[in-house]
C-alpha atoms as a PDB file:
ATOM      1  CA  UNK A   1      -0.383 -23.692 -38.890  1.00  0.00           C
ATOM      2  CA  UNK A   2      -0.111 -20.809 -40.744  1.00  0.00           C
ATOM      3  CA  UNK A   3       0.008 -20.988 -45.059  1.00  0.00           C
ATOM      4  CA  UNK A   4       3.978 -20.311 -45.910  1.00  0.00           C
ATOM      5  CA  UNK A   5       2.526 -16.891 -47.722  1.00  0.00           C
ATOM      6  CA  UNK A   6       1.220 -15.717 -44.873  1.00  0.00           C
ATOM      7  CA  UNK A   7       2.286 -12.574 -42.848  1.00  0.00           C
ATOM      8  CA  UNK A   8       3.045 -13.745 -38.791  1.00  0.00           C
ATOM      9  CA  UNK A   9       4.026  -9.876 -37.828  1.00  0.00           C
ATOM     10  CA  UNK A  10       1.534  -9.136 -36.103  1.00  0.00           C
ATOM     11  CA  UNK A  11       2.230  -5.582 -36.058  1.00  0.00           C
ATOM     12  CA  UNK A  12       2.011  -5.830 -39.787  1.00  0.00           C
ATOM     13  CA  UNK A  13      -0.895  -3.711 -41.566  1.00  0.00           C
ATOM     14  CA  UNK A  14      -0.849  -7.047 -44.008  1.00  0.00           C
ATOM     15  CA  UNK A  15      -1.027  -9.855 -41.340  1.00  0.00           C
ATOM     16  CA  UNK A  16      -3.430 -12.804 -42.272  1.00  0.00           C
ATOM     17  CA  UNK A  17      -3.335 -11.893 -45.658  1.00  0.00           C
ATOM     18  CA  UNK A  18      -1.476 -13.876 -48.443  1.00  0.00           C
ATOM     19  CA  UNK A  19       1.245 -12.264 -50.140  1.00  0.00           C
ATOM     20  CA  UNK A  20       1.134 -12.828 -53.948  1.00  0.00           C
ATOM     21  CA  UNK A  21      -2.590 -10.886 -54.074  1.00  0.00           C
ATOM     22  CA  UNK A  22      -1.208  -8.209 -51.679  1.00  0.00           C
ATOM     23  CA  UNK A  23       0.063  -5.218 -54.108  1.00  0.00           C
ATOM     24  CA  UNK A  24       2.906  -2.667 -52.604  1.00  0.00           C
ATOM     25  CA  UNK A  25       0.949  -0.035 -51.258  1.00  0.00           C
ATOM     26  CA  UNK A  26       2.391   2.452 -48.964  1.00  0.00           C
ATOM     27  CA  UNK A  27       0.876   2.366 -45.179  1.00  0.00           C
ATOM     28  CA  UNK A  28       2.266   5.826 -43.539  1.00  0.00           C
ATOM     29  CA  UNK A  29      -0.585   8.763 -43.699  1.00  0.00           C
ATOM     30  CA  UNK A  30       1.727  10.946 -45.639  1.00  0.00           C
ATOM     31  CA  UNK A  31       2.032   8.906 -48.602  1.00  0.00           C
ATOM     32  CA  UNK A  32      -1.373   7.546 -48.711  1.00  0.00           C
ATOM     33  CA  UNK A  33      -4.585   8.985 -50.458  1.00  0.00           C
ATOM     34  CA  UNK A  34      -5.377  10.794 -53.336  1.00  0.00           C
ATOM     35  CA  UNK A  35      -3.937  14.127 -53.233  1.00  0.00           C
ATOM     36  CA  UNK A  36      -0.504  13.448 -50.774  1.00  0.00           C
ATOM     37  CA  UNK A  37       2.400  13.788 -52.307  1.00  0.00           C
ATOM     38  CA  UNK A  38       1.234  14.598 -56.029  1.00  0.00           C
ATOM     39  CA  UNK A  39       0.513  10.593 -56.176  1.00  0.00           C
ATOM     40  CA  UNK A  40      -2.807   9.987 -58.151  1.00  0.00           C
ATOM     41  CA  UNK A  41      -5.008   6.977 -57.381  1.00  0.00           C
ATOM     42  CA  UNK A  42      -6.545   5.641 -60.393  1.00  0.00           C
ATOM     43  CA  UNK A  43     -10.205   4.189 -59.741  1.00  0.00           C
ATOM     44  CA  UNK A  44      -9.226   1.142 -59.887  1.00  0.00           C
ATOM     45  CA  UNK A  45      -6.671   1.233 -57.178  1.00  0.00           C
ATOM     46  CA  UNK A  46      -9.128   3.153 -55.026  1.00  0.00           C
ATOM     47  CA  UNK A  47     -11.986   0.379 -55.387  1.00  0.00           C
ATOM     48  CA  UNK A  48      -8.931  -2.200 -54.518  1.00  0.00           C
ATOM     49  CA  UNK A  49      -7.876  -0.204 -51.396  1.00  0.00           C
ATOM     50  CA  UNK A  50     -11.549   0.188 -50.388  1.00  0.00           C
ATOM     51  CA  UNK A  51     -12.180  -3.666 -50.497  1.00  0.00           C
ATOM     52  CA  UNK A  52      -9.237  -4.159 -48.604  1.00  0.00           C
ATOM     53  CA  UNK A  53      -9.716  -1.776 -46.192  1.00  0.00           C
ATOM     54  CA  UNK A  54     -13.505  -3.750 -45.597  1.00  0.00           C
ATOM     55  CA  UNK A  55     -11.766  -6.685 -45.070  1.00  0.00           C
ATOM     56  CA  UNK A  56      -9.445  -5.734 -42.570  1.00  0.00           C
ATOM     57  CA  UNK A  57     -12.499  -4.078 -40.911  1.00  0.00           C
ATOM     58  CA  UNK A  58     -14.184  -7.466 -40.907  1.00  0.00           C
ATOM     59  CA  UNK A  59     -11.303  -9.321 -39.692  1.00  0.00           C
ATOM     60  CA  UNK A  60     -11.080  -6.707 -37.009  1.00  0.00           C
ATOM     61  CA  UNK A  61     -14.700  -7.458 -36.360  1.00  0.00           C
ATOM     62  CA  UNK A  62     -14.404 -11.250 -36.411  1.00  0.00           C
ATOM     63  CA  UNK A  63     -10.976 -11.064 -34.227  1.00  0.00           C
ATOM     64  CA  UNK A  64     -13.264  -8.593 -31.630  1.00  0.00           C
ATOM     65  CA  UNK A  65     -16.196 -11.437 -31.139  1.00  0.00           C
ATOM     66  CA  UNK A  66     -13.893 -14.082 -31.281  1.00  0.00           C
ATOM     67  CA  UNK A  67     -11.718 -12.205 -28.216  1.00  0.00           C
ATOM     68  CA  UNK A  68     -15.338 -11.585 -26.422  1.00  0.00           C
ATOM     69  CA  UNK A  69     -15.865 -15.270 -26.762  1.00  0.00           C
ATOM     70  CA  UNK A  70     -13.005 -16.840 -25.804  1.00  0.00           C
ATOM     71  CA  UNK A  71     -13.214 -14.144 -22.636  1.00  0.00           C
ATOM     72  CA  UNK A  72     -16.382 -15.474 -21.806  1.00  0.00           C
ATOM     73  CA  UNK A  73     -15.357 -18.949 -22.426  1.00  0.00           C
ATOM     74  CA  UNK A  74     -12.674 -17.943 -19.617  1.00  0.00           C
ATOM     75  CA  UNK A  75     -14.713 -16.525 -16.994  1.00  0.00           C
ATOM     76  CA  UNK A  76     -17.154 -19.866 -17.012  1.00  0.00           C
ATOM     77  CA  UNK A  77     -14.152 -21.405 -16.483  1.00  0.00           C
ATOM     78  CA  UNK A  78     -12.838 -19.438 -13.645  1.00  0.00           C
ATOM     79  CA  UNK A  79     -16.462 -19.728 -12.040  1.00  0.00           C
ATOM     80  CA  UNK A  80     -16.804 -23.311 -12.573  1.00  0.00           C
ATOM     81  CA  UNK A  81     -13.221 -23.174 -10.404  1.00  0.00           C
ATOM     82  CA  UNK A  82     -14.556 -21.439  -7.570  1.00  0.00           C
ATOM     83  CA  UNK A  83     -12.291 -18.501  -8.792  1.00  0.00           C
ATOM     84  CA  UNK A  84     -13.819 -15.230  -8.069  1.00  0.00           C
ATOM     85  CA  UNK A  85     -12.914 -11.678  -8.960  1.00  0.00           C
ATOM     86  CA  UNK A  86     -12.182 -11.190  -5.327  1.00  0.00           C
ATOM     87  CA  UNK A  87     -10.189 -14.357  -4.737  1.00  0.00           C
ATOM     88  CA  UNK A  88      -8.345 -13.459  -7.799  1.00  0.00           C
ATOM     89  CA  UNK A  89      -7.633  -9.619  -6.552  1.00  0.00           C
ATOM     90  CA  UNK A  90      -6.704 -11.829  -3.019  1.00  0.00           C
ATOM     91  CA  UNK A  91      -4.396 -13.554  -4.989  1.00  0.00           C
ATOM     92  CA  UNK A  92      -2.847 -10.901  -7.219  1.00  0.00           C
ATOM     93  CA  UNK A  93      -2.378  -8.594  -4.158  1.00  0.00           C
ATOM     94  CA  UNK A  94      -0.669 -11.452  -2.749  1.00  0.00           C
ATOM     95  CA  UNK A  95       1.403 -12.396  -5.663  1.00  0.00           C
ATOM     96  CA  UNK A  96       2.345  -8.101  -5.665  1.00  0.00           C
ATOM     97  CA  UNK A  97       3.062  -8.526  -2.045  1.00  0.00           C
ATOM     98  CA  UNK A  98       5.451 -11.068  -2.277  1.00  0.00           C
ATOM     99  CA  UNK A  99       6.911  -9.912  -5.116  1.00  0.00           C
ATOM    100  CA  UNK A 100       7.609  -6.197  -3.276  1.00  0.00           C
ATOM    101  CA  UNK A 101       9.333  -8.303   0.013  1.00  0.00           C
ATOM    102  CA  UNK A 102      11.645 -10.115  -2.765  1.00  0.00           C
ATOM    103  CA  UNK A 103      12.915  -6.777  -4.416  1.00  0.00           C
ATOM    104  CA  UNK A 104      15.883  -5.544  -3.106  1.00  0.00           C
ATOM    105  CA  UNK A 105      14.797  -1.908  -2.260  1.00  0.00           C
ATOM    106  CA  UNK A 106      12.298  -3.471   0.197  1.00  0.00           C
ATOM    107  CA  UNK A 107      14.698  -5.284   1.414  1.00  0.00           C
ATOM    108  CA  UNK A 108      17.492  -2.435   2.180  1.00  0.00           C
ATOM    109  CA  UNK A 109      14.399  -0.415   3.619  1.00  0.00           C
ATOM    110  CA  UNK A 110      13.743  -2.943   5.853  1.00  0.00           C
ATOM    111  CA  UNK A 111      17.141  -3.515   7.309  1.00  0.00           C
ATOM    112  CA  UNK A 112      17.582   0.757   7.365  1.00  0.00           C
ATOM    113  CA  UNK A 113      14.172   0.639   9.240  1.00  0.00           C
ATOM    114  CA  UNK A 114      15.371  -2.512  11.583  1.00  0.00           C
ATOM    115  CA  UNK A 115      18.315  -0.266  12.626  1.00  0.00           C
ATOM    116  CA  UNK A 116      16.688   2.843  13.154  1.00  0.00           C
ATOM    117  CA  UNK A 117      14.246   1.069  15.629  1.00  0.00           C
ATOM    118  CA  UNK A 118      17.571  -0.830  17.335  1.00  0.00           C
ATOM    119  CA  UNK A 119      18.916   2.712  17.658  1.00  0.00           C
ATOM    120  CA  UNK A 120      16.200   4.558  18.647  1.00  0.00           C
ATOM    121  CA  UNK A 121      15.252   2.087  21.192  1.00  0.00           C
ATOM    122  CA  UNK A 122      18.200   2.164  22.315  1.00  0.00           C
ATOM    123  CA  UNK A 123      17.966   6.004  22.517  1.00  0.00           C
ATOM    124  CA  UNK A 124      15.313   5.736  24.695  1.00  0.00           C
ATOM    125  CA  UNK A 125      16.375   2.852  27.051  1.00  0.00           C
ATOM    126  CA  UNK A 126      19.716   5.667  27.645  1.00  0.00           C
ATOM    127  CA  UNK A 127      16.962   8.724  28.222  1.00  0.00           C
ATOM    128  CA  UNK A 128      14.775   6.307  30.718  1.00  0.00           C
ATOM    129  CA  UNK A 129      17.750   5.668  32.525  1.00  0.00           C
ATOM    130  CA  UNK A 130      19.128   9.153  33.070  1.00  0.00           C
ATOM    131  CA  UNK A 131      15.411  10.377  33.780  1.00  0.00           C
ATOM    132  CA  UNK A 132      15.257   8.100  36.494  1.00  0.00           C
ATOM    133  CA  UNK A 133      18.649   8.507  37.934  1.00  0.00           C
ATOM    134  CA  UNK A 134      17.861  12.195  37.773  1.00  0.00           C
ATOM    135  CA  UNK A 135      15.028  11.530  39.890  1.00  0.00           C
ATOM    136  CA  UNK A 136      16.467   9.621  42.668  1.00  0.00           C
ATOM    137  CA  UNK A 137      19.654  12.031  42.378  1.00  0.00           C
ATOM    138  CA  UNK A 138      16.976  15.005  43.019  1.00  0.00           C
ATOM    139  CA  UNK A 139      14.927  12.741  46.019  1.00  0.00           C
ATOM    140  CA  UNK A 140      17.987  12.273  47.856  1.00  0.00           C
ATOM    141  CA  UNK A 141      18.660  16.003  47.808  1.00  0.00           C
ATOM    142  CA  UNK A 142      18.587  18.306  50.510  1.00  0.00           C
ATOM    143  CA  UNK A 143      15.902  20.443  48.986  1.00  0.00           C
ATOM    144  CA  UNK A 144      13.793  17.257  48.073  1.00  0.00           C
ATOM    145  CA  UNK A 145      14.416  16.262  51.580  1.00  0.00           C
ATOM    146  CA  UNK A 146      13.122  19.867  53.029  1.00  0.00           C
ATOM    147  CA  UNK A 147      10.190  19.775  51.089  1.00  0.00           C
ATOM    148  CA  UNK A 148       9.554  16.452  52.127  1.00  0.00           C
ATOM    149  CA  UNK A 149       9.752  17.241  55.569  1.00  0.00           C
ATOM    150  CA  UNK A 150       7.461  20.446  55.384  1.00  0.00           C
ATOM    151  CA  UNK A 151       5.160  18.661  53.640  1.00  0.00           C
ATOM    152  CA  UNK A 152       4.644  15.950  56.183  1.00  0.00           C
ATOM    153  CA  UNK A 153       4.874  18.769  58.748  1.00  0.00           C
ATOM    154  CA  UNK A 154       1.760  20.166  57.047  1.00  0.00           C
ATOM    155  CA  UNK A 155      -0.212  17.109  56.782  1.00  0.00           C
ATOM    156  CA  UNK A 156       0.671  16.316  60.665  1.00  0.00           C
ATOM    157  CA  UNK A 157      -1.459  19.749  61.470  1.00  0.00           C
ATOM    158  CA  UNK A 158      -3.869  19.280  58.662  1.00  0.00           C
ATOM    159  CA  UNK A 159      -4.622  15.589  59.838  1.00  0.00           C
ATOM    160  CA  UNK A 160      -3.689  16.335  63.426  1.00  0.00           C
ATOM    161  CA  UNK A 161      -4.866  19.995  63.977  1.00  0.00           C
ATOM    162  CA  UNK A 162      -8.206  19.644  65.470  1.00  0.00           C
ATOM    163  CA  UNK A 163      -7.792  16.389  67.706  1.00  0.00           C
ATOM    164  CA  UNK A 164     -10.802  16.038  70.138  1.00  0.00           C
ATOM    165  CA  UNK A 165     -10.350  13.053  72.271  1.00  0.00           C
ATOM    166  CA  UNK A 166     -14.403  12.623  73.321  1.00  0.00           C
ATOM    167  CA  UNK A 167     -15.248  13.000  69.190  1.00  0.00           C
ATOM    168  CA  UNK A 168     -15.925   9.595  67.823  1.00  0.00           C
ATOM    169  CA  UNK A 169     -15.023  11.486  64.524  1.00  0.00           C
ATOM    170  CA  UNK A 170     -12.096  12.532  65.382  1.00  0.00           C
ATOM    171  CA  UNK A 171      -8.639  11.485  63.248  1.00  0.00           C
ATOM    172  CA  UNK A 172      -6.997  10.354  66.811  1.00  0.00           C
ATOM    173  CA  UNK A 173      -9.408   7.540  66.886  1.00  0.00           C
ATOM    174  CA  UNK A 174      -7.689   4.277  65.929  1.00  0.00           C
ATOM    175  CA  UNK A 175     -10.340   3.470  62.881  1.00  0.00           C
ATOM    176  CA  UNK A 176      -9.652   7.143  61.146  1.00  0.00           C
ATOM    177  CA  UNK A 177      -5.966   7.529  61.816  1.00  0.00           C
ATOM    178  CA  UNK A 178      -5.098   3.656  60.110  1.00  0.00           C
ATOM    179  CA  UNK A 179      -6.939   5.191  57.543  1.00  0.00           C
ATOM    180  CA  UNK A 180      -5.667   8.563  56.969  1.00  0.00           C
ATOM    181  CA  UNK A 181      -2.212   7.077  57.260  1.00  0.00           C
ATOM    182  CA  UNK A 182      -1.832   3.981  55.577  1.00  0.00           C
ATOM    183  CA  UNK A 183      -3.568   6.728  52.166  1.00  0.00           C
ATOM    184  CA  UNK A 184      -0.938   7.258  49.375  1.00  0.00           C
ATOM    185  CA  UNK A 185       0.295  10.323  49.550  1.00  0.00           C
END
């Protein structure tokens, strides 16, 4: 518990000190020191400022090891725990992570993005259809089917053109021609 006299702001330049030997002295830069303001120090307030300023320095000091301390105290802890730095960083990236998914930006993102794939799926299911009834529009066409024809008019001479019926090699045999034929084209 703290003594009823004594200061709990802890953004107070007088904290953990006891009121009734505290005397009003002004904190601010501009109305401190000797020569701001026309206000005159005499030595006696000086040497009381100075002692109070070493006290607050030691206090600082003291509050600075006991922080280290307790820190260490912590991280013994922790280890003793099986908590690591890295399972703590798993953890904390974790804790972010689900803490992101449960905002609502990440959540209107998500549904925006869920649509946009839907649609542009979508968009391309339509364009793969049309594509493809292009296609077998264009192969039932009478170009496609001239082409078609000349082409297997050409391979007829190229496979066909030199026929020897005595020539084991020849592509009339039955061995070559099964195998020229049944060949993707």
């Amino acid at each position: 518990m703290e003594p009823a006299g004594q200061d709990i702001n802890l953004n107070s330049p007088n904290k953990g000190l006891l009121r009734d030997n505290m005397t009003d002295v002004p904190v601010d830069a501009a109305n401190s020191g000797a020569g701001a303001a026309g206000i005159s120090l005499t030595e006696a307030e000086t040497e009381e400022l100075k002692t109070e300023l070493c006290k607050v320095e030691e206090e600082i000091s003291t509050l600075r090891q006991v922080l280290a301390a307790k820190e260490r105290h912590a991280s013994e802890l922790k280890r003793k725990l099986g908590q690591t730095p890295l399972n703590e960083l798993r953890q904390n990236i974790s804790r972010s992570w689900q803490e992101v998914q449960m905002s609502n930006a990440y959540k209107k993102t998500q549904e925006t993005l869920s649509q946009a794939g839907q649609k542009t799926s979508a968009a391309f299911s339509t364009v793969g259809t049309a594509i493809s009834r292009k296609l077998g529009d264009m192969r039932n066409s009478a170009t496609f089917k001239s082409f078609e024809d000349k082409v297997g008019t050409l391979k007829s001479k190229v496979v066909g053109g030199g026929e020897n019926p005595e020539d084991p090699h020849s592509p009339s045999t039955p061995a070559s021609k099964t195998s020229v034929d049944s060949a993707a084209f």
